[in-house]
N, C-alpha and C. Protein backbone atom coordinates (compact mmCIF):
# COMPACT_ATOMS: atom_id res chain seq x y z
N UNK A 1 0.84 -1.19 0.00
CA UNK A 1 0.00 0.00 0.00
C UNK A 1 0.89 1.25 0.00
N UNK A 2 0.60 2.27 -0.52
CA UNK A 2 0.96 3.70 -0.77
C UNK A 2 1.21 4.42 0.29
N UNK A 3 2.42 4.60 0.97
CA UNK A 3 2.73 5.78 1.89
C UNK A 3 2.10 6.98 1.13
N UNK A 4 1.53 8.21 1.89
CA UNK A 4 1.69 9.47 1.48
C UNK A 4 2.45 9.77 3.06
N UNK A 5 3.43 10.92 2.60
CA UNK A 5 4.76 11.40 3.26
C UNK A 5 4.95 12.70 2.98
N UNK A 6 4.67 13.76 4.02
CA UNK A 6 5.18 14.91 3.83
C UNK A 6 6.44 14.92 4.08
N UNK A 7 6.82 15.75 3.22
CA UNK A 7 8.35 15.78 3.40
C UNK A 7 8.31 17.64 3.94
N UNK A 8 8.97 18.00 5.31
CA UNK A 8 8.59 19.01 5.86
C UNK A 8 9.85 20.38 5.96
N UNK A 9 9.75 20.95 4.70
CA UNK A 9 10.44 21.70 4.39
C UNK A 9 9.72 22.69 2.96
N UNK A 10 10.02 23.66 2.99
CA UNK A 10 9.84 24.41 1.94
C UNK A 10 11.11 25.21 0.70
N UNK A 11 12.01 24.44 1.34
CA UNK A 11 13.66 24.27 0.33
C UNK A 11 13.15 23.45 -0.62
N UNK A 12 13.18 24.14 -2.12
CA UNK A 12 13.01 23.70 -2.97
C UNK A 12 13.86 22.16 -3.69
N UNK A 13 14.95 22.91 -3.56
CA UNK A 13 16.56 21.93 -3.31
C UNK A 13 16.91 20.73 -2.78
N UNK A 14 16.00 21.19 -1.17
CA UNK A 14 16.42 20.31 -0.35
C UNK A 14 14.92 18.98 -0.67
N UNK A 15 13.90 19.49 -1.22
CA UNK A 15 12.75 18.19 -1.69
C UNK A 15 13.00 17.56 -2.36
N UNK A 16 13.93 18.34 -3.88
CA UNK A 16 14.06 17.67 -4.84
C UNK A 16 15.17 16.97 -4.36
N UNK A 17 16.10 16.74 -3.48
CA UNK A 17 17.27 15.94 -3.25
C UNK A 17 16.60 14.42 -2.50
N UNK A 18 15.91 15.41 -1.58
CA UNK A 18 15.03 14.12 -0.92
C UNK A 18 14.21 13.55 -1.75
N UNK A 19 13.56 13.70 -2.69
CA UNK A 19 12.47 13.13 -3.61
C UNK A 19 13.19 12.22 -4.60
N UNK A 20 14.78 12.62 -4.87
CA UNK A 20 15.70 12.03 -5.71
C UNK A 20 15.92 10.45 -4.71
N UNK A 21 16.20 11.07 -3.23
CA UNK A 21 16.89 9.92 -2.42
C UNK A 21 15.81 8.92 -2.00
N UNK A 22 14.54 9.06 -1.82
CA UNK A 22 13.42 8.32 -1.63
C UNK A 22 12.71 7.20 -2.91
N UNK A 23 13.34 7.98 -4.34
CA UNK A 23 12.72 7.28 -5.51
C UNK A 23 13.03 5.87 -5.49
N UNK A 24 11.38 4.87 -5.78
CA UNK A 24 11.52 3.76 -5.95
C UNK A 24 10.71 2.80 -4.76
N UNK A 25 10.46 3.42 -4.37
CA UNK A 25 9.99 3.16 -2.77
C UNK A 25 8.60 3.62 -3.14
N UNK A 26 7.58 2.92 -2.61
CA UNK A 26 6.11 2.95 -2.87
C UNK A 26 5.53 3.93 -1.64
N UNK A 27 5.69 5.62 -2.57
CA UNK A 27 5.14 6.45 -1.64
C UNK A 27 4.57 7.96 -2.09
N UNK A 28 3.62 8.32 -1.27
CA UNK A 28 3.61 9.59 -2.28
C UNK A 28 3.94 10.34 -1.47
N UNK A 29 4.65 11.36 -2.19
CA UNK A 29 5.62 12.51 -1.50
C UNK A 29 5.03 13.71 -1.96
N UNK A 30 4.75 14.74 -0.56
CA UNK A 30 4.28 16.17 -1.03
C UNK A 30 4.76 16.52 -0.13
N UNK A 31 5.58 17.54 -0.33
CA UNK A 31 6.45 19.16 0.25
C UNK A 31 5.57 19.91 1.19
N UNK A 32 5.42 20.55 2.30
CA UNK A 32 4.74 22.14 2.47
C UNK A 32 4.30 22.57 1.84
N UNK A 33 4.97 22.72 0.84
CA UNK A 33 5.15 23.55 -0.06
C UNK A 33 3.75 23.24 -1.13
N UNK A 34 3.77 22.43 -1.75
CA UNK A 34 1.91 21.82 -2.14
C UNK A 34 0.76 21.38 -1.36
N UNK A 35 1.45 21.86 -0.29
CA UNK A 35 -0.20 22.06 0.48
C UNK A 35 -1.39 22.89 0.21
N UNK A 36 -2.11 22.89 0.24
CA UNK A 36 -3.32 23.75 -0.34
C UNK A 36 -3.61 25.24 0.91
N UNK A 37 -3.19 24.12 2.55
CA UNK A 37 -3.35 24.74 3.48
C UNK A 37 -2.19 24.99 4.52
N UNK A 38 -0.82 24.86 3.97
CA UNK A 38 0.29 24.93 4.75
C UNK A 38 -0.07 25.47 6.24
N UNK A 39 0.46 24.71 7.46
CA UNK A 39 1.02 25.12 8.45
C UNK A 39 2.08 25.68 8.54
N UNK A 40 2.16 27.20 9.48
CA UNK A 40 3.51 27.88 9.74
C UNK A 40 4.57 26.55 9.56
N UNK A 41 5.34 27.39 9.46
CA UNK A 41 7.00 26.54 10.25
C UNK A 41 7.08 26.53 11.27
N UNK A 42 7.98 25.69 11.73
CA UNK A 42 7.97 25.35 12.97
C UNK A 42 9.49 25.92 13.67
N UNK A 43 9.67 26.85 14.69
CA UNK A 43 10.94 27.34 14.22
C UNK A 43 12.47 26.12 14.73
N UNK A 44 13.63 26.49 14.34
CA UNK A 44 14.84 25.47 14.39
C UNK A 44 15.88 26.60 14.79
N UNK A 45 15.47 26.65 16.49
CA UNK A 45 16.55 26.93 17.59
C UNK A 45 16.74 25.93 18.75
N UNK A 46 16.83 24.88 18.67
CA UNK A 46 16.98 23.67 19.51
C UNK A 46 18.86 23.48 19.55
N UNK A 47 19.58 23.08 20.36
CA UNK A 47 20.93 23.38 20.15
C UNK A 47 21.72 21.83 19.39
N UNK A 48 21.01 21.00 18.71
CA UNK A 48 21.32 19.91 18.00
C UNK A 48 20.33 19.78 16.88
N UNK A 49 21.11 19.07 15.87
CA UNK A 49 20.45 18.57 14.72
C UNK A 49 19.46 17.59 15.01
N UNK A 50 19.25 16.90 15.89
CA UNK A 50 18.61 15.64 15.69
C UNK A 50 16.77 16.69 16.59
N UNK A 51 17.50 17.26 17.49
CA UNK A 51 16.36 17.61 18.20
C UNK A 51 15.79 18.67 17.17
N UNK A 52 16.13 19.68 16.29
CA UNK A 52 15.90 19.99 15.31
C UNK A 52 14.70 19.36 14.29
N UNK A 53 15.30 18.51 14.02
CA UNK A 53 14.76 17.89 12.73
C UNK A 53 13.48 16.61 13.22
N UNK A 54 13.56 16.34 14.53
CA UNK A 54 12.67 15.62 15.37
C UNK A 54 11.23 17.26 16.09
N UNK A 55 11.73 18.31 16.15
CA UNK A 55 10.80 18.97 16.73
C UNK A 55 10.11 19.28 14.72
N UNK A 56 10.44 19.63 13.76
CA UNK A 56 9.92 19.87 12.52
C UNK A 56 9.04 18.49 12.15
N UNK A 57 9.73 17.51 12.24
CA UNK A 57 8.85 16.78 11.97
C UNK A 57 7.61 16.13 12.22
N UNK A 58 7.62 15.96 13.78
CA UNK A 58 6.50 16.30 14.62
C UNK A 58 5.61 17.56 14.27
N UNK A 59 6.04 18.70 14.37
CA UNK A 59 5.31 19.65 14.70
C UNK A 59 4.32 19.82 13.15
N UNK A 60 5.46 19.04 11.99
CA UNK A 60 4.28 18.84 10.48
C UNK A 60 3.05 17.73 10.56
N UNK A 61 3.78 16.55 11.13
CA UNK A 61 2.98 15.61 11.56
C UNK A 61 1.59 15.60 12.16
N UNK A 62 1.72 16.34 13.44
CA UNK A 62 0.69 17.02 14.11
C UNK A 62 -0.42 17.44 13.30
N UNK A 63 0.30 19.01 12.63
CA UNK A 63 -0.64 19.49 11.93
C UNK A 63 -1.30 19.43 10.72
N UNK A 64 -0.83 18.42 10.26
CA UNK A 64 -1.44 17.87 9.27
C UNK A 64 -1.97 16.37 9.10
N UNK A 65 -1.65 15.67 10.31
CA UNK A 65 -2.28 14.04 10.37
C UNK A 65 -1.40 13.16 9.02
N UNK A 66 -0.04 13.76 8.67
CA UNK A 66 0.42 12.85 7.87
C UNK A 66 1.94 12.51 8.20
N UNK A 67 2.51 11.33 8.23
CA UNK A 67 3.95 11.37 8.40
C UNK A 67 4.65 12.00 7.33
N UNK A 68 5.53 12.24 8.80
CA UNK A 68 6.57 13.09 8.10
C UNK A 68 8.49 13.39 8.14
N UNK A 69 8.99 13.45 6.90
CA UNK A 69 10.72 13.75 7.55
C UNK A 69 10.79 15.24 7.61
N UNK A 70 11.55 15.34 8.42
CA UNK A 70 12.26 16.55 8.10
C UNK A 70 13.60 16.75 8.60
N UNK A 71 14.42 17.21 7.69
CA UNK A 71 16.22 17.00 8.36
C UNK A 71 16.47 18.52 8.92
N UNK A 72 18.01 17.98 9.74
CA UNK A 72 18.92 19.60 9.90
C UNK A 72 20.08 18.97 9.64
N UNK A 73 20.58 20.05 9.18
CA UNK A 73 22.09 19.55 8.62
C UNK A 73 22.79 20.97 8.66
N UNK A 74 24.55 20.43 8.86
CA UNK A 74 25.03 21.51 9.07
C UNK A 74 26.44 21.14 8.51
N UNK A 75 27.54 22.19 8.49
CA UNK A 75 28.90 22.03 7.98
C UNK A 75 29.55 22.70 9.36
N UNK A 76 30.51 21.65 10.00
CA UNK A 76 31.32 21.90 11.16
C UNK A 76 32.66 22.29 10.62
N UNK A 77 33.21 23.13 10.85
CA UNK A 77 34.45 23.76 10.12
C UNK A 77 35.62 23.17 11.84
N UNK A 78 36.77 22.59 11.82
CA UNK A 78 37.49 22.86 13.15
C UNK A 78 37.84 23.71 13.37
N UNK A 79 38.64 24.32 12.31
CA UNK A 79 39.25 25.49 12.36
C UNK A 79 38.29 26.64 13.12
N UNK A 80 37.02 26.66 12.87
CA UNK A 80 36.00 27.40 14.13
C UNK A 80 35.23 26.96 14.85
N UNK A 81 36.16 25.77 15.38
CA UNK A 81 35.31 25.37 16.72
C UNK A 81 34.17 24.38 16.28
N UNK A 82 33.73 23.99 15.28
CA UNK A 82 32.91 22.94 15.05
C UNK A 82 31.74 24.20 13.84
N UNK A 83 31.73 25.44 13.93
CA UNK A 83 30.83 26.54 13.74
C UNK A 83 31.25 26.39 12.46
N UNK A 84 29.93 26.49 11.41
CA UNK A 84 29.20 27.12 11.75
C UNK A 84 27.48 26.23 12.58
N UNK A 85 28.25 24.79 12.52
CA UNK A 85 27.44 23.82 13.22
C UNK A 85 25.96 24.19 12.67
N UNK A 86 24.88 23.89 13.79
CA UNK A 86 23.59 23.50 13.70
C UNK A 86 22.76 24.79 13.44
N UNK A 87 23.68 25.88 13.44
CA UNK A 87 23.22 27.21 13.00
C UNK A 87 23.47 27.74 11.27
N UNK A 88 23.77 26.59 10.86
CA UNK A 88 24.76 27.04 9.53
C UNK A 88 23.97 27.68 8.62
N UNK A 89 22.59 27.55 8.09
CA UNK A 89 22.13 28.62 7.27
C UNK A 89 21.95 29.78 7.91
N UNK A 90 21.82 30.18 9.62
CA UNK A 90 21.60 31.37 9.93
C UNK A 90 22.97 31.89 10.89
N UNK A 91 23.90 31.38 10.30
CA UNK A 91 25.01 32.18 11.11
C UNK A 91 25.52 33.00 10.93
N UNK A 92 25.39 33.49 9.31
CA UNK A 92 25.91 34.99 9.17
C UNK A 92 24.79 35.91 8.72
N UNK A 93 23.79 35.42 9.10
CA UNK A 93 22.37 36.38 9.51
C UNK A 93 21.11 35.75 8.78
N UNK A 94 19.84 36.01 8.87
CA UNK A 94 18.79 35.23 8.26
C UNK A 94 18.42 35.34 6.59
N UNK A 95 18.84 35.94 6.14
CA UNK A 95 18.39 36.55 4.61
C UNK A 95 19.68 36.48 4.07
N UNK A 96 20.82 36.09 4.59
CA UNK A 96 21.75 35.88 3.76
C UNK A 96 21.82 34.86 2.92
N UNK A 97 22.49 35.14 1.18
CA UNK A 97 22.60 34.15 0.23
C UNK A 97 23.23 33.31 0.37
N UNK A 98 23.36 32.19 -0.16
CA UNK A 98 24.26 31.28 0.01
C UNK A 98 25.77 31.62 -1.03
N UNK A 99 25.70 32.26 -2.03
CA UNK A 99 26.47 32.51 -2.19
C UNK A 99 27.55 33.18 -1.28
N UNK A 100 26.91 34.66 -0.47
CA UNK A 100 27.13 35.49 0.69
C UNK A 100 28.02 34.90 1.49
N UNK A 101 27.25 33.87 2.48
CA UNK A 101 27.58 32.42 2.94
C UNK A 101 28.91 32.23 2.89
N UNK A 102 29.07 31.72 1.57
CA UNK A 102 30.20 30.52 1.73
C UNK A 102 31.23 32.13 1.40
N UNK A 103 30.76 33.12 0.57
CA UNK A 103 31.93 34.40 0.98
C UNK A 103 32.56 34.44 1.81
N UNK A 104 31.57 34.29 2.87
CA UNK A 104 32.00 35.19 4.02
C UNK A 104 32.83 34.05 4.80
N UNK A 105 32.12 32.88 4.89
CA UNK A 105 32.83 31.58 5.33
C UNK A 105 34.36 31.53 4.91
N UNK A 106 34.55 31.20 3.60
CA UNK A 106 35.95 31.61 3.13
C UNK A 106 36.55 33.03 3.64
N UNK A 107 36.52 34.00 4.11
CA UNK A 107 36.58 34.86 4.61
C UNK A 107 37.26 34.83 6.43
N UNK A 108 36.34 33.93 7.01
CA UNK A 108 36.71 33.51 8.37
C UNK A 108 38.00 32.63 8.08
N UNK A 109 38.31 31.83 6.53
CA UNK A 109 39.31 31.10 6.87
C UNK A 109 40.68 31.65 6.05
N UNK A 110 40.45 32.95 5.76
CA UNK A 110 41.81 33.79 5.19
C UNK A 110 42.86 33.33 5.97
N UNK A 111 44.06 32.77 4.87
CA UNK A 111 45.31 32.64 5.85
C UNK A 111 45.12 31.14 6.67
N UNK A 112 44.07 30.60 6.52
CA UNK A 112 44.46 29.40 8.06
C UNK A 112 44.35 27.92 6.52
N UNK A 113 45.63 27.19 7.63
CA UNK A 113 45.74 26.08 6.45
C UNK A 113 45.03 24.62 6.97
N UNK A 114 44.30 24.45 8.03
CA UNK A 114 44.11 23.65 8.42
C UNK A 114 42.35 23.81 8.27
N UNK A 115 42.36 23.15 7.14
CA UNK A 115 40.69 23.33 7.21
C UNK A 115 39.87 22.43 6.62
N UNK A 116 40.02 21.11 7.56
CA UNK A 116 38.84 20.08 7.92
C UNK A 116 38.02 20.66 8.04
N UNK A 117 36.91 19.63 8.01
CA UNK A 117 35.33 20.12 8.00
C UNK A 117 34.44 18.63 7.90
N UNK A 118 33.20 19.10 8.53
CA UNK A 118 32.44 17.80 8.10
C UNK A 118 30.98 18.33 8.02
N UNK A 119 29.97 17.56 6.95
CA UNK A 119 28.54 17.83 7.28
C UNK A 119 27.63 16.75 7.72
N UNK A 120 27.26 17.15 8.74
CA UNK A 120 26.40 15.97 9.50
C UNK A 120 24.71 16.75 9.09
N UNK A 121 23.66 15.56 9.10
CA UNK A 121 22.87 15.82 8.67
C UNK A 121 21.69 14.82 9.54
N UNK A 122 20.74 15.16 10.46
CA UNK A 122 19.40 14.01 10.60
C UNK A 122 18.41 14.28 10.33
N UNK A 123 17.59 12.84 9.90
CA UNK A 123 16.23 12.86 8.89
C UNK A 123 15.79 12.35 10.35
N UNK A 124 14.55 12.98 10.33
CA UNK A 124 13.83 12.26 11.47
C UNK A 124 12.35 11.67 10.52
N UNK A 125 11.91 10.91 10.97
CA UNK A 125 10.47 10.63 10.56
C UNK A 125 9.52 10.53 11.46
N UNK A 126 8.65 11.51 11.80
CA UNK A 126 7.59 11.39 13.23
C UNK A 126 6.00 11.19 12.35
N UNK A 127 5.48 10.01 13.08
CA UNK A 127 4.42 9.77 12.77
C UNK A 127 3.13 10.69 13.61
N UNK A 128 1.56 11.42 13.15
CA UNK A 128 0.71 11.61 13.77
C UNK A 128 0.49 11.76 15.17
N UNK A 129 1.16 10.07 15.73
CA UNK A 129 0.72 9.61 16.93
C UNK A 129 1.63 10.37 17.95
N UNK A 130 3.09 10.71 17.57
CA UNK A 130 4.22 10.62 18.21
C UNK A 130 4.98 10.52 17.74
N UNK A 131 4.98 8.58 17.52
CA UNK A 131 6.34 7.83 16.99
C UNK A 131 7.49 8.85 16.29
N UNK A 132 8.57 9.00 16.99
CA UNK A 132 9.42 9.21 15.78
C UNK A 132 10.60 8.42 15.87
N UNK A 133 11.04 8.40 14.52
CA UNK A 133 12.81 7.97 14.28
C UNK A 133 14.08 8.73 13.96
N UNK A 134 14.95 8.27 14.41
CA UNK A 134 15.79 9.69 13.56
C UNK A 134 17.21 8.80 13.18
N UNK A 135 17.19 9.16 11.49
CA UNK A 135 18.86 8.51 11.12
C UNK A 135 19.86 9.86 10.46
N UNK A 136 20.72 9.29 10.95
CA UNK A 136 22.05 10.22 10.61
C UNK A 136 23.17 9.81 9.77
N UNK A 137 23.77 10.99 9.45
CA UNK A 137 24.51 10.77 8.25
C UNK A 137 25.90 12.13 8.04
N UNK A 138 27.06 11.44 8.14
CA UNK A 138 28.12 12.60 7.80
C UNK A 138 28.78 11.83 6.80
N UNK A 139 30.01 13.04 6.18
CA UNK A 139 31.00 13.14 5.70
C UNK A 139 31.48 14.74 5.65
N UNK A 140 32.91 13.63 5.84
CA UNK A 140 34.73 14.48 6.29
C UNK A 140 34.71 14.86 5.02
N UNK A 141 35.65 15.95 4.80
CA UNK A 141 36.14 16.72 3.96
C UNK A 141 37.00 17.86 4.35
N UNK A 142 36.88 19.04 3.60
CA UNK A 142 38.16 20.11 4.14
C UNK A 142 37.18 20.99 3.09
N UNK A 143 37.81 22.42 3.68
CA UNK A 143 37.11 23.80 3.15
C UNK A 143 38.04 24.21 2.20
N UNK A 144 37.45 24.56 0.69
CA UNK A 144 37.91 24.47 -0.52
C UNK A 144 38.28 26.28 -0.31
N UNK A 145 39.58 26.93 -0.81
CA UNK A 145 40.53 28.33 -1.14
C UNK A 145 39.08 28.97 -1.68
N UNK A 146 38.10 28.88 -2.97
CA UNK A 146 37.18 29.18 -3.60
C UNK A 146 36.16 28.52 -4.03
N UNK A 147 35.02 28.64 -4.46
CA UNK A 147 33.77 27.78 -4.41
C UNK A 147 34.20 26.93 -6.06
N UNK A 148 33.76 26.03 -6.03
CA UNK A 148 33.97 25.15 -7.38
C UNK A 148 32.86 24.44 -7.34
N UNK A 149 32.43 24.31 -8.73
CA UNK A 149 31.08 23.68 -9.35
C UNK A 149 29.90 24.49 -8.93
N UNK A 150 28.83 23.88 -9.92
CA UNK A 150 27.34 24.39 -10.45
C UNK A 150 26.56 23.97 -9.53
N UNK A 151 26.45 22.71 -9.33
CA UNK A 151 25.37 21.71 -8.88
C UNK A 151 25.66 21.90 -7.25
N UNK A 152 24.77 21.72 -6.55
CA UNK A 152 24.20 21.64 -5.19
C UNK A 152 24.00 22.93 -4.53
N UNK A 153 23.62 22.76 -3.53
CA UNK A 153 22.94 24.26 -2.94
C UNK A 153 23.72 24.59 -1.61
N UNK A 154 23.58 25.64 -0.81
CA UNK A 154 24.29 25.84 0.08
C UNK A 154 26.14 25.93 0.32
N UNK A 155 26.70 24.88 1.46
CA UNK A 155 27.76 25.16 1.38
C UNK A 155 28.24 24.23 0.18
N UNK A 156 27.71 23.60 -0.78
CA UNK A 156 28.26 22.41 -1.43
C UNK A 156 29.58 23.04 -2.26
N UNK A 157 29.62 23.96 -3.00
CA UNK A 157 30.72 24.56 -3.55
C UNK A 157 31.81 24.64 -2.80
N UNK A 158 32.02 24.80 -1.62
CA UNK A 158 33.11 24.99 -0.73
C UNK A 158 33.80 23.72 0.18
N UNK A 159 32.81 22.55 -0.01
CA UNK A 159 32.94 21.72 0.64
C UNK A 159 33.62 20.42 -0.40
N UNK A 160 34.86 20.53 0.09
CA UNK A 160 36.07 19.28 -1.10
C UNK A 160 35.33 18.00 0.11
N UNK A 161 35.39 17.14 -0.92
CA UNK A 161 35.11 15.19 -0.44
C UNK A 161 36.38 14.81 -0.09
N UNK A 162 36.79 14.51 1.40
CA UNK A 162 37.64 13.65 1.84
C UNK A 162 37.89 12.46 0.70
N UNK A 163 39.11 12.83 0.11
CA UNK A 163 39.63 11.57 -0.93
C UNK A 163 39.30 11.42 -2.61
N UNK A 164 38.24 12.58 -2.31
CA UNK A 164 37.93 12.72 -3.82
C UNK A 164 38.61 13.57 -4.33
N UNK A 165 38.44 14.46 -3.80
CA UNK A 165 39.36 16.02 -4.49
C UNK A 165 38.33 16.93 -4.92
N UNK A 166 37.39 16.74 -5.17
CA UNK A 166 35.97 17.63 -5.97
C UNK A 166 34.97 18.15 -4.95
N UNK A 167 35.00 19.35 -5.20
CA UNK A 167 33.29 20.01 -4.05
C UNK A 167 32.32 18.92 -4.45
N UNK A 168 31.36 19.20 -3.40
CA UNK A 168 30.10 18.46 -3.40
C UNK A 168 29.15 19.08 -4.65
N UNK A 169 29.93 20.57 -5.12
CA UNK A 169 28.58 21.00 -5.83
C UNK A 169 29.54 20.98 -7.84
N UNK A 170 30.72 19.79 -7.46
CA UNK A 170 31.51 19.39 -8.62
C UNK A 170 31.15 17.65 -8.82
N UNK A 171 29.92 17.52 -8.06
CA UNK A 171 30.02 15.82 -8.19
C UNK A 171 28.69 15.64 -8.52
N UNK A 172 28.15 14.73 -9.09
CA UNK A 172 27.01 14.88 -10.91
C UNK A 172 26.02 14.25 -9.25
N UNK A 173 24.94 14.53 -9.50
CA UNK A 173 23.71 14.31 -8.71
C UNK A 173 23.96 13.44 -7.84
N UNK A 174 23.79 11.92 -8.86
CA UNK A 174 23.61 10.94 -8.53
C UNK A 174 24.45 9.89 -7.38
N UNK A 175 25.57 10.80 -7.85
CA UNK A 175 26.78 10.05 -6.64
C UNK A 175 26.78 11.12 -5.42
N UNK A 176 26.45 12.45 -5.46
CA UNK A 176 26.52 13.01 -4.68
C UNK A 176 25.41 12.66 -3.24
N UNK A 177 24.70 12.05 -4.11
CA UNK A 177 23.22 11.12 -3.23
C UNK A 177 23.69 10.08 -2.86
N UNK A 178 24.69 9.33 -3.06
CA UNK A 178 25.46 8.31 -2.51
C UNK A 178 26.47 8.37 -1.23
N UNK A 179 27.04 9.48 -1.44
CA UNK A 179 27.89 10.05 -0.35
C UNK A 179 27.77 10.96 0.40
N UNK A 180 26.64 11.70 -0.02
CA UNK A 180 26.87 13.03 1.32
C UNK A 180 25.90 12.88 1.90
N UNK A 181 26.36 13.58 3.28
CA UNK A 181 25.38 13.22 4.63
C UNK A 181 24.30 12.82 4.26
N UNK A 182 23.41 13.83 3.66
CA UNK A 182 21.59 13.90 3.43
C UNK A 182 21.43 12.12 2.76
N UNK A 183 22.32 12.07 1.81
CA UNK A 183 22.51 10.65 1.44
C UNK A 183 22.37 9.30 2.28
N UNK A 184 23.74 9.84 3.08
CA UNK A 184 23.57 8.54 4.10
C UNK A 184 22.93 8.11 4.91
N UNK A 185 21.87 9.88 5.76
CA UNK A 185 21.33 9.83 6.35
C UNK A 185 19.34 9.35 5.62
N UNK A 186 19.52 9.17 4.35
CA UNK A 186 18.25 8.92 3.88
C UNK A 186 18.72 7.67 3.33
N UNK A 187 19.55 6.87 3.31
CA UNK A 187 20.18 5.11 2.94
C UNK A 187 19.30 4.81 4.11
N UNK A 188 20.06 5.10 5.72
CA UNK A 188 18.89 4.53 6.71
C UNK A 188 17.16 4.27 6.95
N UNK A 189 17.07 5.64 6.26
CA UNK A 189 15.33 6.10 5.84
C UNK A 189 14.78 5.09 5.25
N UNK A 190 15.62 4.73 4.28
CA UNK A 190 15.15 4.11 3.08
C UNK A 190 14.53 2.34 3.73
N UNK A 191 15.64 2.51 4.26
CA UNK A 191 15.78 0.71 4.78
C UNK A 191 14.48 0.71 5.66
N UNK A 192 14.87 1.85 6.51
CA UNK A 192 13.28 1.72 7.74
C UNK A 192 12.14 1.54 6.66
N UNK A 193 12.09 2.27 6.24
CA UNK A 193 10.36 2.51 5.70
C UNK A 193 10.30 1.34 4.20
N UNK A 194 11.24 0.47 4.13
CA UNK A 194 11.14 -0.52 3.48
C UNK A 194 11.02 -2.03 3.98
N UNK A 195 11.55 -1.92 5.39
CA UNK A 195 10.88 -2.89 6.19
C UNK A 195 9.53 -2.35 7.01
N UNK A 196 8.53 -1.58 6.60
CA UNK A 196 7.92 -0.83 7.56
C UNK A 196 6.48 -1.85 7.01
């Protein structure tokens, strides 16, 4: 039988990645975003990803009587302390571009040569009742001198693949859904709601 599954976000980017990573799986998937009657957002100041992406998903769940994922994901730089962590789209203010972003990011790392990094990412899935689950997903890498490649959204241009050599937003869709966090962390998804 047919899951229907909100997927609880209004990132255009971030549906179509998830809608890419879910394909094949007997379900129907609708965004916020095609709701007829969207519920607010739910806001994401909780001080972890998992509690994050567990309070969104619930709080869609709720209001709409349908299960639902919703992730947080972030890029931990060492070189600043783990930052811009679980704040990473709003750490250099709320309306800033992503282009802006990874500016200014490269910017904090003028001059420093040590620049590991990782993006961790959790999908939670909370059902109506309660129930929720939550799977996770990283990958290591290092913070790229300048942004390279077209493809992906956010920090992906800045973010080189431990061992590959290529940004995340230099690696063709399909593998990039294989390896990066949102990836790994929706491989687990996949498995749950395929034994479900």
């Amino acid at each position: 039988m047919t899951l229907k599954l909100l997927i609880g976000t209004r990132n255009p980017s971030k549906v179509a990645e998830l809608r890419a990573l879910l394909r094949g799986l007997d379900l129907e998937l609708e965004s916020v975003a095609d709701l007829a009657d969207p519920p607010p957002d739910p806001p994401e100041d909780a001080p972890s990803y998992a509690e994050n992406a567990v309070f969104k998903a619930l709080a869609y769940a709720r209001a709409t009587g349908l299960p639902t994922i919703a992730d947080d994901s972030g890029l931990e730089v060492d070189a600043l302390g783990g930052a811009p962590g679980v704040r990473s789209r709003r750490y250099f203010g709320e309306d800033v571009s992503s282009e802006d972003r990874n500016r200014m990011l490269l910017g904090l790392l003028d001059g420093v040569t040590e620049r590991t990094a990782r993006f961790v990412a959790v999908v939670a899935l909370a059902r109506p009742d309660g129930r929720v689950e939550t799977f996770d997903g990283e990958v290591r890498g290092e913070i790229a001198e300048s942004p390279r490649g077209d493809d992906g959204f956010g920090y992906d241009p800045i973010f080189i693949i431990a061992e590959d050599g290529r940004t995340m937003a230099e690696v063709p869709r399909d593998q990039k859904n294989a390896i990066s966090h949102r990836g790994l962390a929706a491989a687990k998804l996949r498995a749950a709601l395929a034994d479900a």
